[in-house]
C-alpha atoms as a PDB file:
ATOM      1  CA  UNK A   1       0.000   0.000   0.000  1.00  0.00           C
ATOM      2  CA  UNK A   2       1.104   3.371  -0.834  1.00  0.00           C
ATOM      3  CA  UNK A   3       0.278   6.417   1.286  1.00  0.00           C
ATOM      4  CA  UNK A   4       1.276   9.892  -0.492  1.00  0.00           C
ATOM      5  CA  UNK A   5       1.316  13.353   1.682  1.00  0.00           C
ATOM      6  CA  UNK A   6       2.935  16.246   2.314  1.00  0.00           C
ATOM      7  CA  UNK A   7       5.696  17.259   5.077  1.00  0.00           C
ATOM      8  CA  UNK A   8       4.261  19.705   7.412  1.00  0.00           C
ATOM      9  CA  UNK A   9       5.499  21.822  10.084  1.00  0.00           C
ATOM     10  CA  UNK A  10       3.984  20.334  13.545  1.00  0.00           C
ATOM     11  CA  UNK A  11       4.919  21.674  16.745  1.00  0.00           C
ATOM     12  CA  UNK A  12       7.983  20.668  17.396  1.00  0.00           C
ATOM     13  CA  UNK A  13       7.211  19.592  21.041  1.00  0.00           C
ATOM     14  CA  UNK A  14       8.228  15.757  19.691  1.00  0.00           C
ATOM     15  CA  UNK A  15      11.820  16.971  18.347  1.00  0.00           C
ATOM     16  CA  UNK A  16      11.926  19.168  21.522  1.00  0.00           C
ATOM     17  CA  UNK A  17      12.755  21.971  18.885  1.00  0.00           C
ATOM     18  CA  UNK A  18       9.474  24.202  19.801  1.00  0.00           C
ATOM     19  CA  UNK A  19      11.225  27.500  21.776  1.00  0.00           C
ATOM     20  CA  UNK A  20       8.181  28.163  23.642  1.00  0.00           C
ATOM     21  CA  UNK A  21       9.886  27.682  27.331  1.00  0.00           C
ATOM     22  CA  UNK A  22       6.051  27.422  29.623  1.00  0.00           C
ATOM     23  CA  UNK A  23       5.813  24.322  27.615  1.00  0.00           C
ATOM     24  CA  UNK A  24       5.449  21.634  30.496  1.00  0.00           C
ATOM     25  CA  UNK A  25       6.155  18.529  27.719  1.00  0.00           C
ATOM     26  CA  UNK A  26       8.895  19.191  25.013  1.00  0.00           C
ATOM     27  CA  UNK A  27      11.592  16.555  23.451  1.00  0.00           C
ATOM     28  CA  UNK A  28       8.811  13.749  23.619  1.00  0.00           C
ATOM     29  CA  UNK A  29      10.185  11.504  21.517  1.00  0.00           C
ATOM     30  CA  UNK A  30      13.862  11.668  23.012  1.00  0.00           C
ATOM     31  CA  UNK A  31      11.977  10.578  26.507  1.00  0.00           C
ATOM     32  CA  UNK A  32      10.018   7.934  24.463  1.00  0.00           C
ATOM     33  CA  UNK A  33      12.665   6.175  22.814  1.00  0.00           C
ATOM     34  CA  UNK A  34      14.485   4.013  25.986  1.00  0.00           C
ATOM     35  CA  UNK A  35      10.562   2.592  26.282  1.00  0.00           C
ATOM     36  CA  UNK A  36      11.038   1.422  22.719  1.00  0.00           C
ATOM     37  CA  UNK A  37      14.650   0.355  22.677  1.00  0.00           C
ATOM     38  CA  UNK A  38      14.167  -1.512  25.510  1.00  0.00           C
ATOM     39  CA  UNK A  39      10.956  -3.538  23.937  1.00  0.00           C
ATOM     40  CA  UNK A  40      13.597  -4.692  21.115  1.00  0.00           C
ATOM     41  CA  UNK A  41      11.938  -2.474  18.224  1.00  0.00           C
ATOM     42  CA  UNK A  42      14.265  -3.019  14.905  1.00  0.00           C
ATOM     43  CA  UNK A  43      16.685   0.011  14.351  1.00  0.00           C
ATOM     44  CA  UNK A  44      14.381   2.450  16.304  1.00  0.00           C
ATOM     45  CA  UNK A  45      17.753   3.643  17.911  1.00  0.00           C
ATOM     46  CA  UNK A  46      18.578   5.260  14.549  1.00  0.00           C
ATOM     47  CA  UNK A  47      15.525   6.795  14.328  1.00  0.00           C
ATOM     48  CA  UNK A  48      15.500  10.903  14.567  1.00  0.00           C
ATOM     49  CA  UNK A  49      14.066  12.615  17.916  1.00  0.00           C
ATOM     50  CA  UNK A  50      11.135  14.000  16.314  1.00  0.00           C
ATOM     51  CA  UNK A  51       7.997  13.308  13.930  1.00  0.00           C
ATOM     52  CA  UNK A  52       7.578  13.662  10.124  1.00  0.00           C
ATOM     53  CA  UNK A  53       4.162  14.943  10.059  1.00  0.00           C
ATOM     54  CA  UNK A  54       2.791  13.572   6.970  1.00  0.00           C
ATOM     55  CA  UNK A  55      -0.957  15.520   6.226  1.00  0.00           C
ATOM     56  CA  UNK A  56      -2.929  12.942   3.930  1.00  0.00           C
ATOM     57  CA  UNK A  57      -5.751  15.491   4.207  1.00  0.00           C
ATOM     58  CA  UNK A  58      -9.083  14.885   3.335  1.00  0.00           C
ATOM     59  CA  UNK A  59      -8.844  11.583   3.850  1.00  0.00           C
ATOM     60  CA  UNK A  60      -7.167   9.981   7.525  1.00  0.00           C
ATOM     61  CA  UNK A  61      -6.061   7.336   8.940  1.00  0.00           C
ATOM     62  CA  UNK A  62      -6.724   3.951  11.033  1.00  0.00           C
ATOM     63  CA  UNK A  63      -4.687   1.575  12.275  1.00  0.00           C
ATOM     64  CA  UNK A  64      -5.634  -1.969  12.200  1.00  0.00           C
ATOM     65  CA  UNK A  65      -2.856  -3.731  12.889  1.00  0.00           C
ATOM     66  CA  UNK A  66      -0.025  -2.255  14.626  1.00  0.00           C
ATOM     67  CA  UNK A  67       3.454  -4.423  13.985  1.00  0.00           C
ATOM     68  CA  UNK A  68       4.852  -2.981  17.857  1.00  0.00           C
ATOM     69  CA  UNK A  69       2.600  -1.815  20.947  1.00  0.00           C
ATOM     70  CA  UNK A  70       4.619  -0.301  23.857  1.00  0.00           C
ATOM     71  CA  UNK A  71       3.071   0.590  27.099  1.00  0.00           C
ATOM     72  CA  UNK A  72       5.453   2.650  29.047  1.00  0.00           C
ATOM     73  CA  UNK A  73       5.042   5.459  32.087  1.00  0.00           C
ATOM     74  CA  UNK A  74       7.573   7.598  29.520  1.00  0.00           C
ATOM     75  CA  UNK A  75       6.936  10.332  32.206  1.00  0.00           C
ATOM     76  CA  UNK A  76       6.125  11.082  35.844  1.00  0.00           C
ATOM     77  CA  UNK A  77       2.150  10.112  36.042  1.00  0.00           C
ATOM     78  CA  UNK A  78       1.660   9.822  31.976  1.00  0.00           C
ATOM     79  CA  UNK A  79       1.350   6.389  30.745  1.00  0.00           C
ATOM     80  CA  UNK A  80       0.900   5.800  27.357  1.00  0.00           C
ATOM     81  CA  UNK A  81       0.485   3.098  24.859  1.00  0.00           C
ATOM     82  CA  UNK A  82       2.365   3.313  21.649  1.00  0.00           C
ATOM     83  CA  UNK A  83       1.506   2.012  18.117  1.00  0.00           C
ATOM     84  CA  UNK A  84       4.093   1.606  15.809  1.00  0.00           C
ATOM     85  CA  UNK A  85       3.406   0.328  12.148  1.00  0.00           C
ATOM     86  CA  UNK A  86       6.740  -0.624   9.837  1.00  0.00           C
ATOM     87  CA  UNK A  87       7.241   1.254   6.829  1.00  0.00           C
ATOM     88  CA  UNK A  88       9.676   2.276   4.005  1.00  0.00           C
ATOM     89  CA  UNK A  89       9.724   5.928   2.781  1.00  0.00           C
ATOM     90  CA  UNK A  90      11.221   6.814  -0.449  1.00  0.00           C
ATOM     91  CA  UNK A  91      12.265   9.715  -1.015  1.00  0.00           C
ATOM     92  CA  UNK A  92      14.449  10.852  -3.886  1.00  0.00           C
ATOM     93  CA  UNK A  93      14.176   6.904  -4.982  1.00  0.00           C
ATOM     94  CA  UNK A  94      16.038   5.955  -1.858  1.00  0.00           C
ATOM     95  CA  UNK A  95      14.320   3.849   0.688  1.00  0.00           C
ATOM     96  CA  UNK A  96      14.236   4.762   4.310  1.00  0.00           C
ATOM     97  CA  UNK A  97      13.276   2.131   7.363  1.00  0.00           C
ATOM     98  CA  UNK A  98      10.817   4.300   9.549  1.00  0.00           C
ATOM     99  CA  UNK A  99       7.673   3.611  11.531  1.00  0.00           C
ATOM    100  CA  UNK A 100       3.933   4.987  11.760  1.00  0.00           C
ATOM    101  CA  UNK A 101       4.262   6.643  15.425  1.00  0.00           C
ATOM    102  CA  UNK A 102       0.459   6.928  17.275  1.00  0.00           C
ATOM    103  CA  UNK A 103       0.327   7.051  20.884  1.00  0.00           C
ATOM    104  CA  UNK A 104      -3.497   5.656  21.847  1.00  0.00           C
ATOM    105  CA  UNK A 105      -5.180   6.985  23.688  1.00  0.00           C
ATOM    106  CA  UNK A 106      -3.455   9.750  24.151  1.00  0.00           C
ATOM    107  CA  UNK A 107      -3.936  12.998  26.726  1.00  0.00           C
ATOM    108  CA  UNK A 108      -1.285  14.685  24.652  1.00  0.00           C
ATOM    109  CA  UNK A 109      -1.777  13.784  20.851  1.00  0.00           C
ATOM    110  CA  UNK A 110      -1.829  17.391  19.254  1.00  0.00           C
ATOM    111  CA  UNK A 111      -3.012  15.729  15.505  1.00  0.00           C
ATOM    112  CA  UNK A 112      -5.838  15.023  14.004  1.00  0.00           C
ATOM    113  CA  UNK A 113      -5.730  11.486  12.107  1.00  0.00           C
ATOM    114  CA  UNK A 114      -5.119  13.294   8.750  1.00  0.00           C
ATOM    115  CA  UNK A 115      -1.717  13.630   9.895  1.00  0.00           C
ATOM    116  CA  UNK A 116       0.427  10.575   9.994  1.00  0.00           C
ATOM    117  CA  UNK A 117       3.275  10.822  12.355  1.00  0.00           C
ATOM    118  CA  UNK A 118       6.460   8.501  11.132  1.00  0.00           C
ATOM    119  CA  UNK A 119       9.773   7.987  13.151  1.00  0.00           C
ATOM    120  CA  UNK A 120      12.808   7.841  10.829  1.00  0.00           C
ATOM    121  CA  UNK A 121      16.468   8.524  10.438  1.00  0.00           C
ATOM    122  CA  UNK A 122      16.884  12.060   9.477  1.00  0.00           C
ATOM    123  CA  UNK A 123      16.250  12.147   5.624  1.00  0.00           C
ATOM    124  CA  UNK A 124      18.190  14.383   3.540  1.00  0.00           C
ATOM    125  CA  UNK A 125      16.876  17.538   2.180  1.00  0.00           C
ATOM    126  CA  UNK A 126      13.421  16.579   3.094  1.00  0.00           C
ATOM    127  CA  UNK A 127      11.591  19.702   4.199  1.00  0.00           C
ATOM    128  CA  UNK A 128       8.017  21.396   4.987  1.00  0.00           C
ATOM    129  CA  UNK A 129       6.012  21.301   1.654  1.00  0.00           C
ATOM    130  CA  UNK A 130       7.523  18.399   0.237  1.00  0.00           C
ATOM    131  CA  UNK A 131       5.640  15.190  -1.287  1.00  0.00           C
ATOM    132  CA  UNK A 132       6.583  12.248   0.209  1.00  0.00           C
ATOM    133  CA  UNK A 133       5.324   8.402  -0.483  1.00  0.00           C
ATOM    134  CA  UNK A 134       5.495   5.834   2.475  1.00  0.00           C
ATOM    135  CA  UNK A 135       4.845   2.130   1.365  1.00  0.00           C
ATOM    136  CA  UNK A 136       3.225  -0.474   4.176  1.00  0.00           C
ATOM    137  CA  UNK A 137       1.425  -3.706   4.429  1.00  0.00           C
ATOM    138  CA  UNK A 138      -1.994  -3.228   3.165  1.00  0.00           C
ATOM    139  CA  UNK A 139      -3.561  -4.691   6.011  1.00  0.00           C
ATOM    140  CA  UNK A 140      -1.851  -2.316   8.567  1.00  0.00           C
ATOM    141  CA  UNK A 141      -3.602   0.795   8.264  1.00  0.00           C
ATOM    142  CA  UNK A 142      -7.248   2.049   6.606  1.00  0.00           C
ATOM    143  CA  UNK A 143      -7.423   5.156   4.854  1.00  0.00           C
ATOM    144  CA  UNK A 144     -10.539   7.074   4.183  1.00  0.00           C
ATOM    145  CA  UNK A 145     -12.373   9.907   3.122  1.00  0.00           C
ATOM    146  CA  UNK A 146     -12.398  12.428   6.017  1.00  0.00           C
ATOM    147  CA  UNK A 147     -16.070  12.808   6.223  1.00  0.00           C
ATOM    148  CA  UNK A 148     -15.669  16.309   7.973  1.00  0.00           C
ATOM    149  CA  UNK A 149     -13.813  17.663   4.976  1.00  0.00           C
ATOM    150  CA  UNK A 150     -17.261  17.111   2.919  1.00  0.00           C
ATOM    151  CA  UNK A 151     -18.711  20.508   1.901  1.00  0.00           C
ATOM    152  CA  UNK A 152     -22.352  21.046   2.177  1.00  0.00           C
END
């Protein structure tokens, strides 16, 4: 299955890039990652500290099949449970190991599920307005029609 979108600019609370100091979470993922390291996921150590926020708007997202689940206490008195789907990006015809990232449920998910949230190495010259194709199982994730986005 092939999902197409384009990079956006989230923000930046998962990269711990956002400058905004009253922020009480920031660098999310770099807390995160031990949780997943230690539950044996496959090269997440060279993943990136941050999201690529993919926007597949109209249509979003579903997962039906997660390939890891990680339940962790990641921080003092927030527990979460992790998703994590495998996928390949290409990007400039080069293929990239990464991972659907969806914490469910989630107190402190800031997207809606028209923006897919992937853990990778850091990818070249990939920036904010960019098209970018990930590839998955077919029977991983559903996409649909965002019935909101429906005028009238």
């Amino acid at each position: 299955m092939l999902l197409r979108g384009t990079v956006k600019k989230g923000f930046q609370i998962a990269s711990g890039l956002n400058p905004d100091p009253s922020l009480k979470l920031n660098n999310t993922i770099a807390l995160q990652k031990p949780f997943f390291e230690k539950a044996a996921i496959p090269h997440i150590e060279k993943t990136y500290n941050g999201t690529i926020n993919l926007d597949i708007s109209p249509r979003e997202f579903t997962i039906l099949s997660p390939d890891h689940k990680v339940t962790c206490e990641w921080i003092h008195g927030v527990t979460e449970t992790f998703w994590l789907v495998e996928v390949a990006i290409v990007w400039k015809n080069i293929r990239y190991r990464g991972y659907i990232y969806y914490p469910c449920p989630s107190p402190v998910k800031s997207h809606d599920d028209t923006v897919v949230e992937i853990l990778a190495e850091k990818i070249p010259d990939l920036g904010y307005g960019d098209t970018l194709v990930v590839q998955m199982h077919p029977r991983k994730i559903m996409v649909k029609e965002n019935p909101r986005s429906k005028k009238g």
